[in-house]
Structures are given as structure tokens and as C-alpha cells.
Protein backbone atom coordinates (compact mmCIF):
# COMPACT_ATOMS: atom_id res chain seq x y z
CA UNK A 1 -5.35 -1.89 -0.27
CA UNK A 2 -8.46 -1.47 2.32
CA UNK A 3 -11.78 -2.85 1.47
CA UNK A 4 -14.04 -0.53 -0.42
CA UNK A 5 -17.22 1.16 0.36
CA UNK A 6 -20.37 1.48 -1.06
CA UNK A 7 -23.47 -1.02 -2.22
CA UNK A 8 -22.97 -4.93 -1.83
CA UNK A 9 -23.13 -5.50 -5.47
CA UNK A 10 -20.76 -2.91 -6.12
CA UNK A 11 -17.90 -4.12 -4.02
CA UNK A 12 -16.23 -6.70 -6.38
CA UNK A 13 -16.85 -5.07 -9.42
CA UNK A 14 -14.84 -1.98 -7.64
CA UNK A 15 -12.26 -4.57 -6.59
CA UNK A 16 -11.41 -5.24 -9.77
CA UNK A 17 -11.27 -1.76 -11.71
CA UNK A 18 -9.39 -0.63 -9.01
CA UNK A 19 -6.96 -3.45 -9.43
CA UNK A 20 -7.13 -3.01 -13.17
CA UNK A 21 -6.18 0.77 -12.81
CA UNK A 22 -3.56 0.47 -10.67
CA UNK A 23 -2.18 -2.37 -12.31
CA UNK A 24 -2.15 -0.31 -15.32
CA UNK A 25 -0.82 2.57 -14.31
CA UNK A 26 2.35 1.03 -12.49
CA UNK A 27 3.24 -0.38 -15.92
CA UNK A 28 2.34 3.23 -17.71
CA UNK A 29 4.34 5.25 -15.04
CA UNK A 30 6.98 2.75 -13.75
CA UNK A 31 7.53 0.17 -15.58
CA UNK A 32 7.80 1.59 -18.82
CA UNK A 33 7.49 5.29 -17.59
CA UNK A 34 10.28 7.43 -15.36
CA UNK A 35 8.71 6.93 -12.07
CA UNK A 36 11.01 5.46 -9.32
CA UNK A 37 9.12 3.13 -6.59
CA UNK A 38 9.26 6.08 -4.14
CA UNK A 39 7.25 8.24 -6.38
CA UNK A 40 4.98 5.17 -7.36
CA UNK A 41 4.49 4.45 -3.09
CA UNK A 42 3.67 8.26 -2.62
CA UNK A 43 0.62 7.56 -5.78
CA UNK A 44 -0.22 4.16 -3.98
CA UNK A 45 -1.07 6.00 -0.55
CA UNK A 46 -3.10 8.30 -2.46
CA UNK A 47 -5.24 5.55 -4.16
CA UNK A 48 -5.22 4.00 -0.81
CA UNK A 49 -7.66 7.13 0.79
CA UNK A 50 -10.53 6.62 -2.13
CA UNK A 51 -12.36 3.82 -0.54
CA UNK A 52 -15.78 4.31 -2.52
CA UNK A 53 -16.19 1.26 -4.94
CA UNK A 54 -18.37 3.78 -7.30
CA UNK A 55 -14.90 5.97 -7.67
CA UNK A 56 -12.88 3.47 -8.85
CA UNK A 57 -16.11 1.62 -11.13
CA UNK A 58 -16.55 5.29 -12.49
CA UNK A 59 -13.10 5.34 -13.60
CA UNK A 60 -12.39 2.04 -15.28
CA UNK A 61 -11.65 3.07 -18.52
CA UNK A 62 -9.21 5.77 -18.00
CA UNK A 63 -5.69 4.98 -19.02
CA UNK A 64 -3.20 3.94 -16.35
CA UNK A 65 -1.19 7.00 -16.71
CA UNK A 66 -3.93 9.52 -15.76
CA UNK A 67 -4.31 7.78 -12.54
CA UNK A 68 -2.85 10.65 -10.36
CA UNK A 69 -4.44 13.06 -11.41
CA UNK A 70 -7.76 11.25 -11.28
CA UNK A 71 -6.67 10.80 -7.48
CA UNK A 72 -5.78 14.68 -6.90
CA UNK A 73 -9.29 14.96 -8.24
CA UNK A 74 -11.23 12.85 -6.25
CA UNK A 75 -13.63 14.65 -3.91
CA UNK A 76 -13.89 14.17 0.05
CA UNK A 77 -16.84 12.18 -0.75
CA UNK A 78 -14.86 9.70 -2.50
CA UNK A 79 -12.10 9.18 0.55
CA UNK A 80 -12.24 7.12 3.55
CA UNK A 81 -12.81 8.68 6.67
CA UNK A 82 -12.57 7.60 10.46
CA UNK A 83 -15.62 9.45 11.14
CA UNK A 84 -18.34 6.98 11.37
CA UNK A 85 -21.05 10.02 11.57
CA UNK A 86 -19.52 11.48 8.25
């Protein structure tokens, strides 16, 4: 995953609800869901855009399985971009 954006203080603590999100939501959708590991790589490449640490801090208490469509909702703000004058 890249390194997230956003306040100092707000980095690791986005670190980790990121990692505790995704972590749940392969078990939810793959583990003990239907998802094959293609459909779980085209979900990781999604989560992989969303590079503010307030997204992922804002969404650490939703349940593993809602994880796409938290990602399908996540505004431009909340995605990486290559365009440093964004």
C-alpha cells in the first residue's frame, strides 16, 4: 500500500485502520465470503487510490464487508493524485 496523506499525527493512526479494514474485509469477502483473489486484487487497487489518512481514520468502524462500497464512495478529495498543484 502507498504511504498516506494528511497531518503528521494522523499518519499512523490511518496506518492502522486502514490495515484493520482491509484486513477485515479480506476475511468478510474472501476468506469466508465468495470472492476469488482476482476480484479481491481489483478491491485492493481501489483502496490503493485513497491515500488520505482522515478517509481511512473516518472509516474504522465499518465492517469489513462494506469496504467496496465505502471505496466507490470515496470522493476525489480522498484519492491520490500526481498533481502536486491539486
Amino acid at each position: 500500500m502507498p504511504p498516506l496523506e494528511g497531518p503528521e499525527k494522523a499518519l499512523d493512526w490511518g496506518e492502522r485502520s486502514r490495515h484493520r479494514l482491509m484486513t477485515a474485509a479480506h476475511t468478510a469477502l474472501v476468506v469466508e465470503g465468495t470472492w476469488e483473489e482476482a476480484d479481491w486484487a481489483e478491491l485492493e487497487e481501489k483502496a490503493r487510490n485513497v491515500t488520505q489518512a482522515g478517509w481511512w481514520i473516518d472509516q474504522r468502524e465499518s465492517e469489513g464487508a462494506d469496504l467496496l462500497e465505502l471505496l466507490e464512495a470515496a470522493g476525489e478529495s480522498d484519492r491520490g493524485t500526481e498533481n502536486p498543484f491539486r
